[in-house]
PDB file of N, CA and C in Angstrom:
ATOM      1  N   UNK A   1      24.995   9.533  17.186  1.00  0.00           N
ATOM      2  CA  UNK A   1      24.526  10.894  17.296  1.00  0.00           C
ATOM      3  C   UNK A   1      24.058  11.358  15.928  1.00  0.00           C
ATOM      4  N   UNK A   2      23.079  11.921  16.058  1.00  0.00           N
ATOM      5  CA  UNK A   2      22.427  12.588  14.913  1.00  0.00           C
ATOM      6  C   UNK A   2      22.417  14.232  14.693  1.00  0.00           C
ATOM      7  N   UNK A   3      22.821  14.352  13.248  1.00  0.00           N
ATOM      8  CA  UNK A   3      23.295  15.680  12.577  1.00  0.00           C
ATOM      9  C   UNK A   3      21.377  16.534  12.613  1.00  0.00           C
ATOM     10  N   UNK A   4      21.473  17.858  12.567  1.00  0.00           N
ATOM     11  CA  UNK A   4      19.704  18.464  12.651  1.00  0.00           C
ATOM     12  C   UNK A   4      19.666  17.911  11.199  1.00  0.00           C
ATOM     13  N   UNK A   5      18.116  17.735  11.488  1.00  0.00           N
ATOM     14  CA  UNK A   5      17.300  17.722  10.036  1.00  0.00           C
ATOM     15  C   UNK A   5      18.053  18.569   8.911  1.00  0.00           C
ATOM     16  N   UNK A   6      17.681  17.825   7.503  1.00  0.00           N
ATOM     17  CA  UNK A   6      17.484  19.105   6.646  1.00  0.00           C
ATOM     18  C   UNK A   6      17.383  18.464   5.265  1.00  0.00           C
ATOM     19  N   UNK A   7      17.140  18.967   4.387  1.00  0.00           N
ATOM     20  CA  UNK A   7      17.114  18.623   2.694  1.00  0.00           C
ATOM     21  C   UNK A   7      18.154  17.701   2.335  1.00  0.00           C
ATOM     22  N   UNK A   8      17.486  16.454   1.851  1.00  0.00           N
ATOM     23  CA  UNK A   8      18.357  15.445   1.607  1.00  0.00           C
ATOM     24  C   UNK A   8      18.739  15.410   0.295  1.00  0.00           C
ATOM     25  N   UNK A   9      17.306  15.658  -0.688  1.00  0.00           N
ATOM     26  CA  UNK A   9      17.037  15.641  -2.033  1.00  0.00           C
ATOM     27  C   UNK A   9      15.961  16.603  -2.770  1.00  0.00           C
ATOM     28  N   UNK A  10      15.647  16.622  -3.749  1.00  0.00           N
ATOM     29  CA  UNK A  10      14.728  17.371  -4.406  1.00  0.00           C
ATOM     30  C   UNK A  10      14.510  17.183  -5.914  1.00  0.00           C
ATOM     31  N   UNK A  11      13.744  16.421  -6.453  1.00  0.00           N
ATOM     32  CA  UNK A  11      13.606  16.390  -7.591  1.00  0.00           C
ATOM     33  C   UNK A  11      12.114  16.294  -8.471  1.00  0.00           C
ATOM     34  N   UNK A  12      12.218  16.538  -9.550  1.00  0.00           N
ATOM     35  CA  UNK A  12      11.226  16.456 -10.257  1.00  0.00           C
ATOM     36  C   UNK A  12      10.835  14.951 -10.998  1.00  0.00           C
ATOM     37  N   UNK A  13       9.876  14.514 -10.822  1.00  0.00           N
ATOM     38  CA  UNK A  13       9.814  12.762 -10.655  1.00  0.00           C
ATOM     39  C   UNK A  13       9.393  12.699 -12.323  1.00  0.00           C
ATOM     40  N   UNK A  14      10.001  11.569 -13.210  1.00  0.00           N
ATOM     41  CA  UNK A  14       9.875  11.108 -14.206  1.00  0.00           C
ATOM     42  C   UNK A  14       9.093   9.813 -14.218  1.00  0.00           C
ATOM     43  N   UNK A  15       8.404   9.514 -15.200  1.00  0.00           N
ATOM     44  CA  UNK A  15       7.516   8.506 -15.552  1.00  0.00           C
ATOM     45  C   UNK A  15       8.572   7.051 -15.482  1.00  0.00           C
ATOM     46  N   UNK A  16       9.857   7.322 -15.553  1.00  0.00           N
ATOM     47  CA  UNK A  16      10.855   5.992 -14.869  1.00  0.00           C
ATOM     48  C   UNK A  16      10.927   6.095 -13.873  1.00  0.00           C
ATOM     49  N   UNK A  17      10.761   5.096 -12.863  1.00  0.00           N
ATOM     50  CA  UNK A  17      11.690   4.513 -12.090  1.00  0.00           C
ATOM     51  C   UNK A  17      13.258   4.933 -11.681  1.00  0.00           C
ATOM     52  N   UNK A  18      12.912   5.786 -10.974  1.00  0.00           N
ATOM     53  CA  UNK A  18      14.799   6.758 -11.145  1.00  0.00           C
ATOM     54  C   UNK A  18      15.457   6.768  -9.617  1.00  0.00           C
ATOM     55  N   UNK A  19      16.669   7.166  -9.111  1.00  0.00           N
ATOM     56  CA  UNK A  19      17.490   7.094  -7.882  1.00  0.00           C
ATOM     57  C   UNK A  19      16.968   8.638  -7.701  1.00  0.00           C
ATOM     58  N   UNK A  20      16.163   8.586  -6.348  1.00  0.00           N
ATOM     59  CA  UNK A  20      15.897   9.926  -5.057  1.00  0.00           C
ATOM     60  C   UNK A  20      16.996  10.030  -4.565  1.00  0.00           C
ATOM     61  N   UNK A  21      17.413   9.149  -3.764  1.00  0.00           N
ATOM     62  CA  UNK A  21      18.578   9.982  -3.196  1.00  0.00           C
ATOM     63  C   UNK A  21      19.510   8.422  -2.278  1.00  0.00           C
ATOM     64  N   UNK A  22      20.632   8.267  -2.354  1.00  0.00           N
ATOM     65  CA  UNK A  22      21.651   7.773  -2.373  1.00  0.00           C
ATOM     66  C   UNK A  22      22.192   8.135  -0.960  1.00  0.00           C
ATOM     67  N   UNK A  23      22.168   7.501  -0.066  1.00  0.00           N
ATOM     68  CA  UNK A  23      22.534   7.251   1.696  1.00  0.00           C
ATOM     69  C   UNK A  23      24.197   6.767   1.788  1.00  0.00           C
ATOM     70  N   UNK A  24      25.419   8.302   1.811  1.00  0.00           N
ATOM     71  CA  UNK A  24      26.544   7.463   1.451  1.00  0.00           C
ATOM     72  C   UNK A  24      27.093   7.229   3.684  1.00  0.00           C
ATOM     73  N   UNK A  25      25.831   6.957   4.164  1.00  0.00           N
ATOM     74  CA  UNK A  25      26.231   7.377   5.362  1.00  0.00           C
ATOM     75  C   UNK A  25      24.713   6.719   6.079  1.00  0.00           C
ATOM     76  N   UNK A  26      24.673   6.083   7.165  1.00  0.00           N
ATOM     77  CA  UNK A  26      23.077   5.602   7.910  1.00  0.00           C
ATOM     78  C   UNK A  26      22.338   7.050   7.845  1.00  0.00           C
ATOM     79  N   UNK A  27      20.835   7.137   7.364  1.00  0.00           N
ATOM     80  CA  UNK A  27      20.152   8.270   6.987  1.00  0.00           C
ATOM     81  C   UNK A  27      18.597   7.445   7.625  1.00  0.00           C
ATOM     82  N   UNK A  28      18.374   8.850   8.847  1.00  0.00           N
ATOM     83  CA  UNK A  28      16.924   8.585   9.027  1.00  0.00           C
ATOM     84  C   UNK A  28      15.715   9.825   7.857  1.00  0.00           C
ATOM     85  N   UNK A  29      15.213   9.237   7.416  1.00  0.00           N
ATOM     86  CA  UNK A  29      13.799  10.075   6.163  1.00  0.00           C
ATOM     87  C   UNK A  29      13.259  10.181   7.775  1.00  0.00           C
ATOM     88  N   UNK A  30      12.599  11.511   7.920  1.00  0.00           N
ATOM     89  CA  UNK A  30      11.629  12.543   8.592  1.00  0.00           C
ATOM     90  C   UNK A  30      10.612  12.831   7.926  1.00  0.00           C
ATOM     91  N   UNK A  31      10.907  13.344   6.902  1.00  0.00           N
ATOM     92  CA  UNK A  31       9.426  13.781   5.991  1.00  0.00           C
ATOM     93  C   UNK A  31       9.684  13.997   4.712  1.00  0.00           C
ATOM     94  N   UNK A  32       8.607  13.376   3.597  1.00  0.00           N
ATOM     95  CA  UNK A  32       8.914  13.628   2.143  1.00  0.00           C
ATOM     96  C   UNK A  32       7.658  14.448   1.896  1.00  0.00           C
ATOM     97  N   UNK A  33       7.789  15.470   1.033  1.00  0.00           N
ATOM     98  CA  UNK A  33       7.067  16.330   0.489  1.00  0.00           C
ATOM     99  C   UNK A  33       6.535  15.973  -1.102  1.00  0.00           C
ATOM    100  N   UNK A  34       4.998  15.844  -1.682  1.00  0.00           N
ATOM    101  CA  UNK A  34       5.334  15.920  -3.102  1.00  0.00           C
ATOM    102  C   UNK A  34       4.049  16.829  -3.390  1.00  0.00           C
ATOM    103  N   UNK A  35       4.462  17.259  -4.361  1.00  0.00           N
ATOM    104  CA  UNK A  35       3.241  18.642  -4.724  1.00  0.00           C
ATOM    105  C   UNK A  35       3.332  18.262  -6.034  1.00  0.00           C
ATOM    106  N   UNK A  36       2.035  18.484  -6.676  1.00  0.00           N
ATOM    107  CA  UNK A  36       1.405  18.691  -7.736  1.00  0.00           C
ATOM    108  C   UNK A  36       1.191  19.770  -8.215  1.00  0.00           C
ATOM    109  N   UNK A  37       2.035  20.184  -9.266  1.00  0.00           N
ATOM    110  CA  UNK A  37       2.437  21.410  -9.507  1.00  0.00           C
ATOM    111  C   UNK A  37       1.973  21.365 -11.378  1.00  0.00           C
ATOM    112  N   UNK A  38       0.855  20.297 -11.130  1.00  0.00           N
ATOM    113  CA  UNK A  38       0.299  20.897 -12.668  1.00  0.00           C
ATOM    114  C   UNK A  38      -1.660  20.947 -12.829  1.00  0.00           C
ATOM    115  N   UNK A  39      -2.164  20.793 -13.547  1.00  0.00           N
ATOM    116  CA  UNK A  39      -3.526  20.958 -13.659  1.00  0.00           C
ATOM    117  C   UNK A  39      -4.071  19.374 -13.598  1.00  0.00           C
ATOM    118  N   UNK A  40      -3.513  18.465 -13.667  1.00  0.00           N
ATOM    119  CA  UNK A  40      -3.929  16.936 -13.293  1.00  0.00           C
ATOM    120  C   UNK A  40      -3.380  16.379 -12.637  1.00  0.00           C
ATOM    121  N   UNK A  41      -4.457  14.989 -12.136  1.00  0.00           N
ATOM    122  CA  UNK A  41      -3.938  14.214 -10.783  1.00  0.00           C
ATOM    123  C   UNK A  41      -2.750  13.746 -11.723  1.00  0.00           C
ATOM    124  N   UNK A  42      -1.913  13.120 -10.966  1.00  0.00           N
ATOM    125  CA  UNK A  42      -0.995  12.957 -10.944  1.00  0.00           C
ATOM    126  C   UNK A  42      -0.431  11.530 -10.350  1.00  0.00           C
ATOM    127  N   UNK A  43       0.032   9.999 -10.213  1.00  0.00           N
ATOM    128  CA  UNK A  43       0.150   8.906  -9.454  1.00  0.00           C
ATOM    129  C   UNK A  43       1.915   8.482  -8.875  1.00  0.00           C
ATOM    130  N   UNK A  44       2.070   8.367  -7.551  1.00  0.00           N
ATOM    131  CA  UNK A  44       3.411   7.975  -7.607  1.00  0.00           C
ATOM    132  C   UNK A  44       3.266   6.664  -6.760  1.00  0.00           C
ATOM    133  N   UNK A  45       4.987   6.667  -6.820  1.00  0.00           N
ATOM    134  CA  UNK A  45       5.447   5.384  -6.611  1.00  0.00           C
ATOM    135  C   UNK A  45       6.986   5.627  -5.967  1.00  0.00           C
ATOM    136  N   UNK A  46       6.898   5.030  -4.445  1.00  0.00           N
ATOM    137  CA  UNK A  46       7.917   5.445  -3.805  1.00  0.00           C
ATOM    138  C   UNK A  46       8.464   4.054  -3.479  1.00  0.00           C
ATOM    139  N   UNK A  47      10.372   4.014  -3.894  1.00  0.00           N
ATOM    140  CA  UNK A  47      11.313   2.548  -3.300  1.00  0.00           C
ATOM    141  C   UNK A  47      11.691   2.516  -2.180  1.00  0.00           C
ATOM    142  N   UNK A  48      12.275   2.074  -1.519  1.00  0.00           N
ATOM    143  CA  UNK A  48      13.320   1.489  -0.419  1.00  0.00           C
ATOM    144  C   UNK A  48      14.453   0.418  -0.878  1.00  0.00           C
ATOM    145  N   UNK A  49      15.272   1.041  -1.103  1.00  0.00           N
ATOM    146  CA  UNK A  49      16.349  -0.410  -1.461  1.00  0.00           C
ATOM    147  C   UNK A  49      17.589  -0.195  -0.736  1.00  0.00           C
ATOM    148  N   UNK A  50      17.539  -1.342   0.145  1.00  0.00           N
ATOM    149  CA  UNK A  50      19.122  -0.857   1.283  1.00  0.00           C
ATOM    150  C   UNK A  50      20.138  -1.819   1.030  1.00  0.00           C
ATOM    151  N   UNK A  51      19.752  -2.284  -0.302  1.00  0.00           N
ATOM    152  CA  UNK A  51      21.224  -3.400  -1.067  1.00  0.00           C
ATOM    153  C   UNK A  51      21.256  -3.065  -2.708  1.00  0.00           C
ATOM    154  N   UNK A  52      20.695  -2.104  -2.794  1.00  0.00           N
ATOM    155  CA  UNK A  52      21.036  -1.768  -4.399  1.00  0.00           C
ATOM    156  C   UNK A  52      19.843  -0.992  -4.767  1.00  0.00           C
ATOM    157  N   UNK A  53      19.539  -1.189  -6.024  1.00  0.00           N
ATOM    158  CA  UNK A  53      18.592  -0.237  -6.837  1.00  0.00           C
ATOM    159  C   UNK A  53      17.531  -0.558  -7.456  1.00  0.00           C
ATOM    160  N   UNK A  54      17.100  -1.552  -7.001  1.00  0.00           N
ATOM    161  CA  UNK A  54      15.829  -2.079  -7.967  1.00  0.00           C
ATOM    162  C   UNK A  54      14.598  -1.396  -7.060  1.00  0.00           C
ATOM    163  N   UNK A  55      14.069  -0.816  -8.213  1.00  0.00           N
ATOM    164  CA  UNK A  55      12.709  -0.164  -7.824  1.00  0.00           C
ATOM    165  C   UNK A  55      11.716  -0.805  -8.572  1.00  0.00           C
ATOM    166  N   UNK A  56      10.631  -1.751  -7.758  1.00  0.00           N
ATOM    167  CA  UNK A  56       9.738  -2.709  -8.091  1.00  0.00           C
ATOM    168  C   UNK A  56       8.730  -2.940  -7.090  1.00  0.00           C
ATOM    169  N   UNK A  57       7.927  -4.074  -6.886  1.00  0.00           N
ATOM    170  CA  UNK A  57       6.768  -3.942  -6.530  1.00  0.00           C
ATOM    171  C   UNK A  57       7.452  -4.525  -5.384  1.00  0.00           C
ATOM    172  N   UNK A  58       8.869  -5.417  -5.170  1.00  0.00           N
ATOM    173  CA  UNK A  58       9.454  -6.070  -4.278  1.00  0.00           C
ATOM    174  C   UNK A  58      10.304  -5.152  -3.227  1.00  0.00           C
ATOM    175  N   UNK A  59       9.970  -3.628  -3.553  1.00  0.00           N
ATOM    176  CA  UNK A  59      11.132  -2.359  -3.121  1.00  0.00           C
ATOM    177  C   UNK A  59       9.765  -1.494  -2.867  1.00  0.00           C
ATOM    178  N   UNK A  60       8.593  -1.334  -2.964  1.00  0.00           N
ATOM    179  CA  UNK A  60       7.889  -0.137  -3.467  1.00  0.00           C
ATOM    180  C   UNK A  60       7.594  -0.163  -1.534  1.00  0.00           C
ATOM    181  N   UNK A  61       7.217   1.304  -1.616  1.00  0.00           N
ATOM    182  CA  UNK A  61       6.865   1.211  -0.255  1.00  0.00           C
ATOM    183  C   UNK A  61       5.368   2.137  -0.090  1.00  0.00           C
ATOM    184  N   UNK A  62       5.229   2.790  -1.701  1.00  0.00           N
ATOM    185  CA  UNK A  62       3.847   3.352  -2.097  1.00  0.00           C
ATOM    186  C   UNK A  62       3.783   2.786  -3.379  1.00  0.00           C
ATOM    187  N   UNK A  63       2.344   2.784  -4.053  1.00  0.00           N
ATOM    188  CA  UNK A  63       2.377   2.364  -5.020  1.00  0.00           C
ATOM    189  C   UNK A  63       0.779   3.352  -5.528  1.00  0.00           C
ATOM    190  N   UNK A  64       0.898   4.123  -6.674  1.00  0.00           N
ATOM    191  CA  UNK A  64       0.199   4.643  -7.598  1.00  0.00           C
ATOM    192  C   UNK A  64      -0.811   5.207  -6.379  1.00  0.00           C
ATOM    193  N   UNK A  65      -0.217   6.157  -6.178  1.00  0.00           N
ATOM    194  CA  UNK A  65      -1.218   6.983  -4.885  1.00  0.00           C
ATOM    195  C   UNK A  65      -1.185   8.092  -5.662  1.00  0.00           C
ATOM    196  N   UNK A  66      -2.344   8.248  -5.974  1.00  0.00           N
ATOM    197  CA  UNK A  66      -2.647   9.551  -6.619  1.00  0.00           C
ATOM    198  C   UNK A  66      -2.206  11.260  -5.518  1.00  0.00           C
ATOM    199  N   UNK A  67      -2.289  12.320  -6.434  1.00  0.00           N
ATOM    200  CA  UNK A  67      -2.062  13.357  -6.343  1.00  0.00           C
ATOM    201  C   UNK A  67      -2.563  14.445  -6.646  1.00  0.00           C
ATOM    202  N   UNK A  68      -3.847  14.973  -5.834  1.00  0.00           N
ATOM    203  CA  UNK A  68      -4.526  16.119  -7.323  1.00  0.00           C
ATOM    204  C   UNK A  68      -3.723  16.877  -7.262  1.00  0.00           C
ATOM    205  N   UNK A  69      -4.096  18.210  -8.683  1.00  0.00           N
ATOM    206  CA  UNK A  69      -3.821  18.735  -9.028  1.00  0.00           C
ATOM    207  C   UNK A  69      -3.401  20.065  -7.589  1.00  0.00           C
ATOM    208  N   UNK A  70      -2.428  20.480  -7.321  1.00  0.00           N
ATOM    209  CA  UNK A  70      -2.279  21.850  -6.660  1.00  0.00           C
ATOM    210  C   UNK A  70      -2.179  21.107  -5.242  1.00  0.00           C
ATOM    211  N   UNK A  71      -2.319  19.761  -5.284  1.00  0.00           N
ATOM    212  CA  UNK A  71      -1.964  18.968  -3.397  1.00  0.00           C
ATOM    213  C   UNK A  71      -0.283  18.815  -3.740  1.00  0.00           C
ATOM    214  N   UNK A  72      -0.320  18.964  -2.176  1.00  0.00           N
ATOM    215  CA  UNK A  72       0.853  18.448  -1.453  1.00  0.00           C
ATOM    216  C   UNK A  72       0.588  17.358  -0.373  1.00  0.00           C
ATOM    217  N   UNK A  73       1.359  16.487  -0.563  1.00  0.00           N
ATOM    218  CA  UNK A  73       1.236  15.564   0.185  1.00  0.00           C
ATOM    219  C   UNK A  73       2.431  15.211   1.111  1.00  0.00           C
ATOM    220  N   UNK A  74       2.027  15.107   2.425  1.00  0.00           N
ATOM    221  CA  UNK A  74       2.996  14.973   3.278  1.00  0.00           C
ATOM    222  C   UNK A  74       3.496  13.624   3.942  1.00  0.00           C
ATOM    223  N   UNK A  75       4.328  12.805   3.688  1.00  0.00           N
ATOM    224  CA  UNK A  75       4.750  11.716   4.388  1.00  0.00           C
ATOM    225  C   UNK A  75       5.733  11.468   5.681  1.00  0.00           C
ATOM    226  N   UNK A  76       5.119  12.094   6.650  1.00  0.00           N
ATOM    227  CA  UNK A  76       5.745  12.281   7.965  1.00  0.00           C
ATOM    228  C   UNK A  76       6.068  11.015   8.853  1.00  0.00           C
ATOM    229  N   UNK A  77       7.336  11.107   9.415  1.00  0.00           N
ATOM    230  CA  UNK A  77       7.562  10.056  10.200  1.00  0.00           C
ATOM    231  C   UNK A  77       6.468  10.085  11.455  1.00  0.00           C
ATOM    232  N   UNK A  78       5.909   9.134  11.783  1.00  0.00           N
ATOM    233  CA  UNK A  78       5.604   9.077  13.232  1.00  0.00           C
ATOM    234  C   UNK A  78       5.725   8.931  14.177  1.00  0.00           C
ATOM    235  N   UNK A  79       5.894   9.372  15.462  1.00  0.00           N
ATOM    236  CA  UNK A  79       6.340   9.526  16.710  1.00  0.00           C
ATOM    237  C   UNK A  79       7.817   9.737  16.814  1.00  0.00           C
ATOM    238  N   UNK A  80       8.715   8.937  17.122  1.00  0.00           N
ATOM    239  CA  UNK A  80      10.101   9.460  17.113  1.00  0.00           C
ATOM    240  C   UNK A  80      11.066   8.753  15.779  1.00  0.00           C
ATOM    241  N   UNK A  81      10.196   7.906  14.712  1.00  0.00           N
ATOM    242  CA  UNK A  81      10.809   7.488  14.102  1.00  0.00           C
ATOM    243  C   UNK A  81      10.685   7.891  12.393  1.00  0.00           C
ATOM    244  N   UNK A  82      11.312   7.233  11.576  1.00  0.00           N
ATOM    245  CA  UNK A  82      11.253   7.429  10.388  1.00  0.00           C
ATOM    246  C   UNK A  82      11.588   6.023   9.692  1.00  0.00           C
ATOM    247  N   UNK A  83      12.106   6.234   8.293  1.00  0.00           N
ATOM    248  CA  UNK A  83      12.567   5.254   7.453  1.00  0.00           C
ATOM    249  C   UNK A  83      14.046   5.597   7.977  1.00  0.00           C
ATOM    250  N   UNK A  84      14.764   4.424   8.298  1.00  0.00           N
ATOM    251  CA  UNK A  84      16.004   4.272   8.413  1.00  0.00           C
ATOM    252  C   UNK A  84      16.696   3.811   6.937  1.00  0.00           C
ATOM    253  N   UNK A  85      17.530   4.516   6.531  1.00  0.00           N
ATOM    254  CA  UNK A  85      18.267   3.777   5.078  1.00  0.00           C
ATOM    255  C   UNK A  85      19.499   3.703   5.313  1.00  0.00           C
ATOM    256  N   UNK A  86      20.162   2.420   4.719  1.00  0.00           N
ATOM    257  CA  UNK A  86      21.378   1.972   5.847  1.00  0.00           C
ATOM    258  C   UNK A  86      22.369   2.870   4.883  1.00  0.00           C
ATOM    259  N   UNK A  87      23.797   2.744   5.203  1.00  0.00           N
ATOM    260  CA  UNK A  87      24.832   3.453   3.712  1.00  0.00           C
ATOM    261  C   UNK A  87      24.866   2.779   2.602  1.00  0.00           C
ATOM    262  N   UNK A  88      24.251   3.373   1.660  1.00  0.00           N
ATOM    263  CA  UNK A  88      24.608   3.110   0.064  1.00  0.00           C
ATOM    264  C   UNK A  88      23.063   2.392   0.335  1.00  0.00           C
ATOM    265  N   UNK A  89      22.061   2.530   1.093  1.00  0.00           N
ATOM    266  CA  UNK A  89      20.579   2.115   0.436  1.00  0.00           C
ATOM    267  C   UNK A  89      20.112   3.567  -0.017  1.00  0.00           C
ATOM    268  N   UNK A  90      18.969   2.823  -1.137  1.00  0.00           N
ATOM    269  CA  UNK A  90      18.786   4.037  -1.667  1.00  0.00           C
ATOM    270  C   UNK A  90      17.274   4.394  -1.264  1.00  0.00           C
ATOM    271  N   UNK A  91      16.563   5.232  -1.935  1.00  0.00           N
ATOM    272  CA  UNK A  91      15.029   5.572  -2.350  1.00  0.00           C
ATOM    273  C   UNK A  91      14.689   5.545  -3.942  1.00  0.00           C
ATOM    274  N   UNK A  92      13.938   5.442  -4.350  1.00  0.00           N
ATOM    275  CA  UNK A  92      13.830   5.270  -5.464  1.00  0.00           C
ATOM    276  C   UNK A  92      12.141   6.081  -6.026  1.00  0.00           C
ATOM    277  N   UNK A  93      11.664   6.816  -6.793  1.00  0.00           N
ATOM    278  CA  UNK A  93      10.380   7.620  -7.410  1.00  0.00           C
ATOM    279  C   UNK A  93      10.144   7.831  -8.640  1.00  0.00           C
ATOM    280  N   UNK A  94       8.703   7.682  -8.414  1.00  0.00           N
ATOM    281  CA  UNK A  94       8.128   7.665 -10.393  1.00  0.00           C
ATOM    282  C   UNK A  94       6.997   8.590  -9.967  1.00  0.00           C
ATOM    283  N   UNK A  95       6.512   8.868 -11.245  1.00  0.00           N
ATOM    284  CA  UNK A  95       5.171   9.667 -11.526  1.00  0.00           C
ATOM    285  C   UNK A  95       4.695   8.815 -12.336  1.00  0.00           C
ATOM    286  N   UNK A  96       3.679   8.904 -12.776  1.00  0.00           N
ATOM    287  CA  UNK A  96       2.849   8.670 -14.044  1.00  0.00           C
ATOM    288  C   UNK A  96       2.993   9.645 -15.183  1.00  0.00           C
ATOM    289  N   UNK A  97       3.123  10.824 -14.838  1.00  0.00           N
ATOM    290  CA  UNK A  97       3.093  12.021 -15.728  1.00  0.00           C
ATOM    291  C   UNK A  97       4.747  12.856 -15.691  1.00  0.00           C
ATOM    292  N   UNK A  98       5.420  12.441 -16.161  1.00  0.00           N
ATOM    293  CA  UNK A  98       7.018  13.316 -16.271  1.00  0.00           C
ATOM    294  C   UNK A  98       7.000  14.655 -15.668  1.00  0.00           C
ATOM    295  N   UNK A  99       7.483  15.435 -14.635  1.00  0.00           N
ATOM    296  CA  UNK A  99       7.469  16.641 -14.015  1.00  0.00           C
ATOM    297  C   UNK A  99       6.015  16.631 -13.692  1.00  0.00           C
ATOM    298  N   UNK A 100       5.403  15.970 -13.603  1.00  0.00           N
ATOM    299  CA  UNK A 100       4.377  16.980 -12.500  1.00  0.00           C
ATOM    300  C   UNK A 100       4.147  16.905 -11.503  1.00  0.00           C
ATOM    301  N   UNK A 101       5.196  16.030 -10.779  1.00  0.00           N
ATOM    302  CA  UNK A 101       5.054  15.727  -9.336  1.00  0.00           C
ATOM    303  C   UNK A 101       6.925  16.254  -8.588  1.00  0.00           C
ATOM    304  N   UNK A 102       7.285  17.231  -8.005  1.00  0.00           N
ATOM    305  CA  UNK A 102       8.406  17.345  -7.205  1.00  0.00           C
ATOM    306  C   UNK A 102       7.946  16.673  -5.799  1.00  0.00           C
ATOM    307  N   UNK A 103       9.139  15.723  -5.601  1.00  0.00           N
ATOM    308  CA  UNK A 103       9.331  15.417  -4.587  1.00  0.00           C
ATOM    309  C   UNK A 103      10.484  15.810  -3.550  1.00  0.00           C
ATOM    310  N   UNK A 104      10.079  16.495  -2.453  1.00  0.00           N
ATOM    311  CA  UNK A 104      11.539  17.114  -1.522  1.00  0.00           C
ATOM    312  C   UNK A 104      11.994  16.021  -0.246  1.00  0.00           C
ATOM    313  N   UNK A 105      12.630  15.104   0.246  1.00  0.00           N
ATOM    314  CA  UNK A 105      13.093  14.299   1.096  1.00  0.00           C
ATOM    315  C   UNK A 105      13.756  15.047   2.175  1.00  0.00           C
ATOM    316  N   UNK A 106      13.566  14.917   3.405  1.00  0.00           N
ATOM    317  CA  UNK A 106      14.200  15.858   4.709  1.00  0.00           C
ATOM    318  C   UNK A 106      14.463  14.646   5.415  1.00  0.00           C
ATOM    319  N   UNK A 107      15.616  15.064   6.102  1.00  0.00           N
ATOM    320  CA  UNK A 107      16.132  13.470   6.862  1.00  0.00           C
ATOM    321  C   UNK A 107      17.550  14.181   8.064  1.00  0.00           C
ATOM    322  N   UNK A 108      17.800  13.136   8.988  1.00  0.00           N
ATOM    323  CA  UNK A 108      19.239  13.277   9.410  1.00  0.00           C
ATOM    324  C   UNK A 108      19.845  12.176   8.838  1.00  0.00           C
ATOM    325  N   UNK A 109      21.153  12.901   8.934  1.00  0.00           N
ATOM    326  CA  UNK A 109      22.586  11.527   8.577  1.00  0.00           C
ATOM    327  C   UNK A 109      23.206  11.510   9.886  1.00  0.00           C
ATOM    328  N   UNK A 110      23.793  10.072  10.196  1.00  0.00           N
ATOM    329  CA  UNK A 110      24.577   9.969  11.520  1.00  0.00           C
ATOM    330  C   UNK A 110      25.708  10.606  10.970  1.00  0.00           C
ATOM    331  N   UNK A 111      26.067  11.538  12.538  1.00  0.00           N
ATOM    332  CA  UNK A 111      27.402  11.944  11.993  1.00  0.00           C
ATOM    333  C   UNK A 111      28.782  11.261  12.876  1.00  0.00           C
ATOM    334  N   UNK A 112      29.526  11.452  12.011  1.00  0.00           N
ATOM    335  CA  UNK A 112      30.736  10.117  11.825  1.00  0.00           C
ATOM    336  C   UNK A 112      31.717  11.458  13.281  1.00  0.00           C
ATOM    337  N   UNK A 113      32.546  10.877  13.564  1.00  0.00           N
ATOM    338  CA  UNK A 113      33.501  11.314  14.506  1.00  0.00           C
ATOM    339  C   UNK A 113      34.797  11.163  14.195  1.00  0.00           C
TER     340      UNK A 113
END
């Protein structure tokens, strides 16, 4: 059984390779949000890692997809599904440019009984 949607994470993406958000529980991703919240494009880079933390070209599940300036970009699940991330897999996000890209993650967690 699944808990309603809602805000999993929210952060402002750094030019590293950094931990989005940490699944201490099976987590379906619904929709990630990232806006460009400065005067230039902007490039990211989104992980999947459901056995640890390496964020690489072997984890990436976007790679240097630009962003103009003042877009939001929406990564919606389709039809009834999403990214499943098992417990303790993670997500992983970069920018090219330090803060100019927030990324917001919306998801359910199974809930435990």
């Amino acid at each position: 059984m699944l808990a309603p949607g809602s805000q999993l994470a929210q952060v402002q993406g750094s030019s590293t390779a950094s931990l989005l958000y940490a699944a201490t529980i099976r987590t379906e991703i619904k929709s990630i949000k990232i806006a460009n919240t400065t005067g230039a494009t902007s490039k990211f880079r989104l992980f999947h890692d459901d056995d640890g933390t390496t964020y690489s070209s072997a984890t990436c599940l976007y790679w240097d997809v630009p962003v103009t300036s003042g877009q939001t970009l929406s990564l919606d699940a389709e039809y009834d599904g999403g990214i499943n991330v098992a417990k303790n897999g993670n997500l992983g996000f970069r920018c090219d440019v330090s803060q100019a890209l927030t990324v917001t993650v919306y998801g359910v967690v199974q809930q435990v009984r």
